[in-house]
C-alpha atoms as a PDB file:
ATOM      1  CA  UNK A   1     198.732 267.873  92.987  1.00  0.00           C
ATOM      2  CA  UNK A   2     201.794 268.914  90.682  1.00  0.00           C
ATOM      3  CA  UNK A   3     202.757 265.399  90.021  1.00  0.00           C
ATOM      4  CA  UNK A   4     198.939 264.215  89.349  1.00  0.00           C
ATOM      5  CA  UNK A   5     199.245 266.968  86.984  1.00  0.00           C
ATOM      6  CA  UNK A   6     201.662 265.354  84.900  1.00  0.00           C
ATOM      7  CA  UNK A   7     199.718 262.176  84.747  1.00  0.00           C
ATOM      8  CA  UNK A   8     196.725 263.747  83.971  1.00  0.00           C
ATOM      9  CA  UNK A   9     198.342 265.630  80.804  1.00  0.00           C
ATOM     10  CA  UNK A  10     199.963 262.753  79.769  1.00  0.00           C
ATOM     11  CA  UNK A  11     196.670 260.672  80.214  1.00  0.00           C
ATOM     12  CA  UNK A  12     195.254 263.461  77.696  1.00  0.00           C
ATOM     13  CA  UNK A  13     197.588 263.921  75.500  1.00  0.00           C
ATOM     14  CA  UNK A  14     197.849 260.176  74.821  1.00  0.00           C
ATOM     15  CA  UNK A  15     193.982 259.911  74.276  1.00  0.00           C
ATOM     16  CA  UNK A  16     193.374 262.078  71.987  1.00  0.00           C
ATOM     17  CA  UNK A  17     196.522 261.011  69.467  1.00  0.00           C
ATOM     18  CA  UNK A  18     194.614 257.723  70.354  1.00  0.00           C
ATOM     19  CA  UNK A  19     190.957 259.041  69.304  1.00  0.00           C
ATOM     20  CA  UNK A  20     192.207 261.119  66.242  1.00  0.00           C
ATOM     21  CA  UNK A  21     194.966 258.217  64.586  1.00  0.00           C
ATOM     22  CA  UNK A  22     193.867 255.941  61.752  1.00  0.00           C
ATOM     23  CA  UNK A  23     195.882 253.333  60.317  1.00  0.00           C
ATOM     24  CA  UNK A  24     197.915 252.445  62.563  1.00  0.00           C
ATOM     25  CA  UNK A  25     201.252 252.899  63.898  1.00  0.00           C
ATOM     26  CA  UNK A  26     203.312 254.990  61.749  1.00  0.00           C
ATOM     27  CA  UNK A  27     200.001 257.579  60.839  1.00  0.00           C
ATOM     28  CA  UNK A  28     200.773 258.591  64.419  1.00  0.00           C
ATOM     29  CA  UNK A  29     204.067 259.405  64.011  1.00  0.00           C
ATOM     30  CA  UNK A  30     203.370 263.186  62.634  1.00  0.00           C
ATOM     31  CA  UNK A  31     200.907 263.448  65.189  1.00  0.00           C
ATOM     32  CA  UNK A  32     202.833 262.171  67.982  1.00  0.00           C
ATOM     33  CA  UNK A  33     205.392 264.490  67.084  1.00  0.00           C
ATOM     34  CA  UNK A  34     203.731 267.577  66.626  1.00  0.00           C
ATOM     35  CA  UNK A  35     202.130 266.696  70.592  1.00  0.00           C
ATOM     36  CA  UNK A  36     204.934 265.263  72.129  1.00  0.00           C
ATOM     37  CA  UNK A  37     208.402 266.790  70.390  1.00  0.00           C
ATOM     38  CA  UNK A  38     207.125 270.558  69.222  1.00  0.00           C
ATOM     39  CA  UNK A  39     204.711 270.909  71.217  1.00  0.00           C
ATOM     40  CA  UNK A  40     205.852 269.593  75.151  1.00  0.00           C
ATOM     41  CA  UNK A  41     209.257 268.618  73.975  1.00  0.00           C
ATOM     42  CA  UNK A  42     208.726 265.614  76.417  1.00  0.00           C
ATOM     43  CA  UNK A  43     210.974 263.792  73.579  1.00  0.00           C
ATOM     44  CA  UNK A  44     213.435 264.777  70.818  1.00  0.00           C
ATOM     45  CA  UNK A  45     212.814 263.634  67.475  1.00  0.00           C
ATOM     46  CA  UNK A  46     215.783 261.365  67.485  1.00  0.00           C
ATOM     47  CA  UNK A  47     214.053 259.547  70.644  1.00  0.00           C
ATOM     48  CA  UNK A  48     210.579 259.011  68.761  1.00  0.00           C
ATOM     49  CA  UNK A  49     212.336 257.673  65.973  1.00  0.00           C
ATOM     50  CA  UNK A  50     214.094 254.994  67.769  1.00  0.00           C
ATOM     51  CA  UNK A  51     210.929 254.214  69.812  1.00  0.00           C
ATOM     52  CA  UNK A  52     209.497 253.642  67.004  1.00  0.00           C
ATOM     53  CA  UNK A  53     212.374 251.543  65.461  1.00  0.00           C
ATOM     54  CA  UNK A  54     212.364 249.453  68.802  1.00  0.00           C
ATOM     55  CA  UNK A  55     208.024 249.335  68.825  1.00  0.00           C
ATOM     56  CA  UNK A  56     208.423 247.526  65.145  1.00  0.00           C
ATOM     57  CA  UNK A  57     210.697 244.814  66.427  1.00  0.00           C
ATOM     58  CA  UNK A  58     208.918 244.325  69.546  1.00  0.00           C
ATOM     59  CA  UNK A  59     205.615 242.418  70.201  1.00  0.00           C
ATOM     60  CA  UNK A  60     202.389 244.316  70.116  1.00  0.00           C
ATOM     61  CA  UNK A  61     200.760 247.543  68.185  1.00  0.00           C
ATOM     62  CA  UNK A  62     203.375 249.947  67.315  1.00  0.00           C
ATOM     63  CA  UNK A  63     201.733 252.900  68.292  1.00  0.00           C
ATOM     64  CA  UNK A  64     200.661 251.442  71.777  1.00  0.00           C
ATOM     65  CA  UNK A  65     204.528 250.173  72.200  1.00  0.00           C
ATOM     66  CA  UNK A  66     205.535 253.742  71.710  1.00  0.00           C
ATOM     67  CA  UNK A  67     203.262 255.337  74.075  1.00  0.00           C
ATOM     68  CA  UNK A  68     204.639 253.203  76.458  1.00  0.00           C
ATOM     69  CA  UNK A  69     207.643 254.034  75.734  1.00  0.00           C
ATOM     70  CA  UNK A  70     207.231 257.695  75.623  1.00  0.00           C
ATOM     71  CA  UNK A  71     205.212 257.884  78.857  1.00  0.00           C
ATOM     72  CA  UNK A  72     208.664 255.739  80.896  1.00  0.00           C
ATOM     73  CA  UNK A  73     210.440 258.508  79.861  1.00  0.00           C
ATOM     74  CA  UNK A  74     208.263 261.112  81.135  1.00  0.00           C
ATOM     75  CA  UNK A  75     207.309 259.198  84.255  1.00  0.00           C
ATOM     76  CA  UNK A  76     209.040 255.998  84.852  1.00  0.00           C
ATOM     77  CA  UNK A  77     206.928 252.738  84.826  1.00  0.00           C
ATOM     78  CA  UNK A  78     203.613 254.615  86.148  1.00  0.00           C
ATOM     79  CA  UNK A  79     204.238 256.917  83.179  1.00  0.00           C
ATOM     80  CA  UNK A  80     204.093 254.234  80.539  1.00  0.00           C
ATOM     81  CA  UNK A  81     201.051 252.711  82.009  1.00  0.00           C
ATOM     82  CA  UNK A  82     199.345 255.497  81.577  1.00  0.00           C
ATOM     83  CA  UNK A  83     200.215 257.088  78.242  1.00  0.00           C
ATOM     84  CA  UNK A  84     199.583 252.583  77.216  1.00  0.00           C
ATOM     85  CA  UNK A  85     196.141 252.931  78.524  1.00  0.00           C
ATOM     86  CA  UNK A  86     195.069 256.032  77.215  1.00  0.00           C
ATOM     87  CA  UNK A  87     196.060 255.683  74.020  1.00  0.00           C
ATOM     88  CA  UNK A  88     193.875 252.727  73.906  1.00  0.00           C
ATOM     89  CA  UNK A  89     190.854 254.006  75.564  1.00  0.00           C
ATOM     90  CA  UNK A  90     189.664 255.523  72.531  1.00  0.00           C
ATOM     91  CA  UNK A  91     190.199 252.379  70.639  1.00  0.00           C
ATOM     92  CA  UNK A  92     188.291 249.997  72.802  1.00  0.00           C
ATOM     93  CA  UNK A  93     185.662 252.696  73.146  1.00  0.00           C
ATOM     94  CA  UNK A  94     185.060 253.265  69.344  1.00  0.00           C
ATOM     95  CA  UNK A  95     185.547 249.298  68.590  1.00  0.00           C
ATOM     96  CA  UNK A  96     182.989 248.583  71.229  1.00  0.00           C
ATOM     97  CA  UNK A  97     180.626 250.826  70.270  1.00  0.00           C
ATOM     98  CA  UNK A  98     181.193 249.199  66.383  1.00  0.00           C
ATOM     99  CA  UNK A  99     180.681 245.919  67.481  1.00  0.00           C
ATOM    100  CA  UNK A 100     177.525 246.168  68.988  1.00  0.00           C
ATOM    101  CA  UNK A 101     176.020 247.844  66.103  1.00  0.00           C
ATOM    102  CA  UNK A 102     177.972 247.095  62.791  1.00  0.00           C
ATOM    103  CA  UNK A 103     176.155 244.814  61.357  1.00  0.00           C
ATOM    104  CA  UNK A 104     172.934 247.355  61.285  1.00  0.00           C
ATOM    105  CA  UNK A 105     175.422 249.779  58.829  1.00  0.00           C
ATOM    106  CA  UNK A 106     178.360 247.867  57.247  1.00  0.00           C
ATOM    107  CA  UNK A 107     176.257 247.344  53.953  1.00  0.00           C
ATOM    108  CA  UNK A 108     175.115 251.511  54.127  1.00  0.00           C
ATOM    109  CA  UNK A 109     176.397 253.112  50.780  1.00  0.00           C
ATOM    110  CA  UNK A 110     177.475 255.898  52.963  1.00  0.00           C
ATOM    111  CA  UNK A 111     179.579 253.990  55.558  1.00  0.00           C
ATOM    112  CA  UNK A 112     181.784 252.206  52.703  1.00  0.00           C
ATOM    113  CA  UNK A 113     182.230 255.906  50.853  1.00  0.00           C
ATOM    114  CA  UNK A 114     183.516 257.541  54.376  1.00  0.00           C
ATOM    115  CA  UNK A 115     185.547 254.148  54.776  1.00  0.00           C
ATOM    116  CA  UNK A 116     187.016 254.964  50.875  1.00  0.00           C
ATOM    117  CA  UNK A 117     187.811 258.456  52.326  1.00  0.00           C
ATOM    118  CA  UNK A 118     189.487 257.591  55.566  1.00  0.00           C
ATOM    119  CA  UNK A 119     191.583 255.068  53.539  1.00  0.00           C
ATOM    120  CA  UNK A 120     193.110 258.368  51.496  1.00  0.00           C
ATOM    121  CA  UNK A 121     193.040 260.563  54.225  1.00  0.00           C
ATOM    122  CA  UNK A 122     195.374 257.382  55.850  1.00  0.00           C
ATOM    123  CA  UNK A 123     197.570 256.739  52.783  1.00  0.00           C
ATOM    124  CA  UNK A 124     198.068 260.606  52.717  1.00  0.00           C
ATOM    125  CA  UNK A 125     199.350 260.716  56.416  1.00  0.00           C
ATOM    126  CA  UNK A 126     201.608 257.855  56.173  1.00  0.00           C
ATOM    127  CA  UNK A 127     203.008 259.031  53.298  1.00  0.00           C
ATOM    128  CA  UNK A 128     204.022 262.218  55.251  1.00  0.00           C
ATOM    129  CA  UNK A 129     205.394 260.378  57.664  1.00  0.00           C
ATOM    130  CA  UNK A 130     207.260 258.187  55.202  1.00  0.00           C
ATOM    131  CA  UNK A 131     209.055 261.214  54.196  1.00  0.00           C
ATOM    132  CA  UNK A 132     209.896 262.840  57.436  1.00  0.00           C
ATOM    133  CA  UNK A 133     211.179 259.146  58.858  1.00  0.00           C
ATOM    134  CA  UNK A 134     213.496 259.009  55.750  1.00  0.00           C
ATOM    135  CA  UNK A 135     215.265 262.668  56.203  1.00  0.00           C
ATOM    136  CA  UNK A 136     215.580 262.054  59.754  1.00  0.00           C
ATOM    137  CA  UNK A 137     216.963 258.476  59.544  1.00  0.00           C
ATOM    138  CA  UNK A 138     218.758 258.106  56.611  1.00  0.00           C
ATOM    139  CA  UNK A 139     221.700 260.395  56.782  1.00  0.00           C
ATOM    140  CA  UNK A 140     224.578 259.332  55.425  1.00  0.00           C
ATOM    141  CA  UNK A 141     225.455 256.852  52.211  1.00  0.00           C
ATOM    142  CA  UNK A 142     225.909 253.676  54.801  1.00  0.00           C
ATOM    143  CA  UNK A 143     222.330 254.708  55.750  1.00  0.00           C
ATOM    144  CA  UNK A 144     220.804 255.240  51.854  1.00  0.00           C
ATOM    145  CA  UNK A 145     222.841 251.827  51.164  1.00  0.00           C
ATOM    146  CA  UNK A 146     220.661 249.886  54.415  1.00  0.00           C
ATOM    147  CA  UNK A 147     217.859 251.335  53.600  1.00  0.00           C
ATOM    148  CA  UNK A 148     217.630 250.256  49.406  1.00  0.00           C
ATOM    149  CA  UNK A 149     219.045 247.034  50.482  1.00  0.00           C
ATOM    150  CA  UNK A 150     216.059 246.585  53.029  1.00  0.00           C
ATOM    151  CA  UNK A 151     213.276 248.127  50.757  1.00  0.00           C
ATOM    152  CA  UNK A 152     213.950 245.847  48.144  1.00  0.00           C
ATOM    153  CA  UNK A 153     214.255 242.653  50.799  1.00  0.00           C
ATOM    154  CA  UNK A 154     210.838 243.452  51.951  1.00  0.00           C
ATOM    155  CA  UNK A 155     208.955 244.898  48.759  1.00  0.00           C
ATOM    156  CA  UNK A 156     210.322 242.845  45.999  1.00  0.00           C
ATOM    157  CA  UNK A 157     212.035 239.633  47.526  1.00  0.00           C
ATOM    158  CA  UNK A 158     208.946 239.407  50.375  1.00  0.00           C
ATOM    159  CA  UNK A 159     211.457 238.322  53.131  1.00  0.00           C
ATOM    160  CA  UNK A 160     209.800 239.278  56.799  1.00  0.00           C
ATOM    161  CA  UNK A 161     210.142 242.937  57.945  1.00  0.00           C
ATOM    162  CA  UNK A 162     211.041 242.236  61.482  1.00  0.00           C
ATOM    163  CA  UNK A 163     214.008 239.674  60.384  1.00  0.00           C
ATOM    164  CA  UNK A 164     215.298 242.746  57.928  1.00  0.00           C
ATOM    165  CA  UNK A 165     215.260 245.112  60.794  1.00  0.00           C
ATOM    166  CA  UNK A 166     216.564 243.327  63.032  1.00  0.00           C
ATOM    167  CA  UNK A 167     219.473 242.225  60.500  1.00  0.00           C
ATOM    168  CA  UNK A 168     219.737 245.922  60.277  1.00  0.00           C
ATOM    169  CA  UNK A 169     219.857 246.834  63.351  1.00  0.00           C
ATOM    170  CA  UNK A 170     222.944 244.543  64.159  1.00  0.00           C
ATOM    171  CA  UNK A 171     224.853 246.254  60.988  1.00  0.00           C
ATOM    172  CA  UNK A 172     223.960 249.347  62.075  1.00  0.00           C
ATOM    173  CA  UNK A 173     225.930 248.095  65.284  1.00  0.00           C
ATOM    174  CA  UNK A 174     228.481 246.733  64.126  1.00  0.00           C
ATOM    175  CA  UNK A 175     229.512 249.528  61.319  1.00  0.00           C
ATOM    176  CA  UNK A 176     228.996 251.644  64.470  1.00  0.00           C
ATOM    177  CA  UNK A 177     231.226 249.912  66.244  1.00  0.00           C
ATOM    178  CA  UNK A 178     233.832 249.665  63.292  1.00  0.00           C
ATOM    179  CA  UNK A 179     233.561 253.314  62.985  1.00  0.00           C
ATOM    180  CA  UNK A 180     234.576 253.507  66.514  1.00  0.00           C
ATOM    181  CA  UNK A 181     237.692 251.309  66.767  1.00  0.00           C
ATOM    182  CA  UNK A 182     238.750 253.526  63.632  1.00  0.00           C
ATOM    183  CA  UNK A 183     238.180 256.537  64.950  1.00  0.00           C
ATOM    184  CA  UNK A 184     240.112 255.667  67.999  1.00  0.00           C
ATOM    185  CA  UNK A 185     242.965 254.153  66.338  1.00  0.00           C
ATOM    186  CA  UNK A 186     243.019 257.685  64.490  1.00  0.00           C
ATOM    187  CA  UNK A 187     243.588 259.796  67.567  1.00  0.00           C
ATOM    188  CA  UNK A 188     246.473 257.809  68.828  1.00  0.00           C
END
């Protein structure tokens, strides 16, 4: 029973950051955090940030990618099945239940003012999380220098997100890799 324990928490835990996260990807991050790092310290900070660094660049929802990634940790390929699917129970319940009646309330007063409030609620979060991803990732002048260099790619100059991180992510390797050599060379 121990190890359907495990599943069974991880099921949980996945479904409700599913059930309580709007906007998308990153508004879980705080959330996802607070569950998985503080809470179960099933992963370190460090490893949700590059799950999520590697769920942008990869096909699919970001949020979904890092459940699965989270959940391999835990619990291999079984693990990441499960943490997948239960973070989009909630989803496919709440979207089903939407679609079959959505076109009796979309035009309600009401509906589009709660709609106006989850929107702030959601800018609020990811603004948090903003934040917290920039004091845990950029950490050094190399790292301010990537990350101006790709804000102003992607906000003013409009070239494609995934093509500036993945730019990034091979000049993060390669100063990496510089930084080795050096370092090496140093000791000797």
């Amino acid at each position: 029973m121990a190890g359907a324990k495990i599943f069974l928490e991880l099921y949980w835990t996945f479904f409700k950051i599913g059930a309580v996260t709007f906007g998308g990807g990153l508004s879980m991050l705080p959330i996802i955090d607070r569950e998985l790092c503080q809470k179960r310290s099933w992963v370190t900070q460090e490893e949700l940030i590059d799950y999520y660094a590697i769920g942008q660049v990869t096909p699919g929802i970001v949020a979904v990618n890092v459940a699965t990634f989270c959940g391999h940790k835990l619990k291999g390929t079984l693990g990441g099945i499960v943490a997948t699917l239960a973070v989009v129970t909630p989803s496919v319940i709440v979207i089903t239940l939407l679609a079959s009646c959505i076109s009796a309330f979309d035009k309600l007063p009401v509906i589009k003012r709660a709609f106006m409030g989850i929107n702030v609620a959601v800018a609020a979060n990811l603004s948090f999380s903003v934040i917290k991803f920039f004091k845990k990732s950029v950490v050094s002048v190399v790292g301010f220098v990537l990350f101006a260099a790709a804000f102003v790619l992607v906000f003013f100059c409009k070239f494609s997100a995934v093509l500036v991180i993945l730019a990034s992510g091979l000049l993060g390797a390669a100063l990496f890799g510089a930084r080795k050599v050096v370092c090496k060379e140093d000791q000797e």
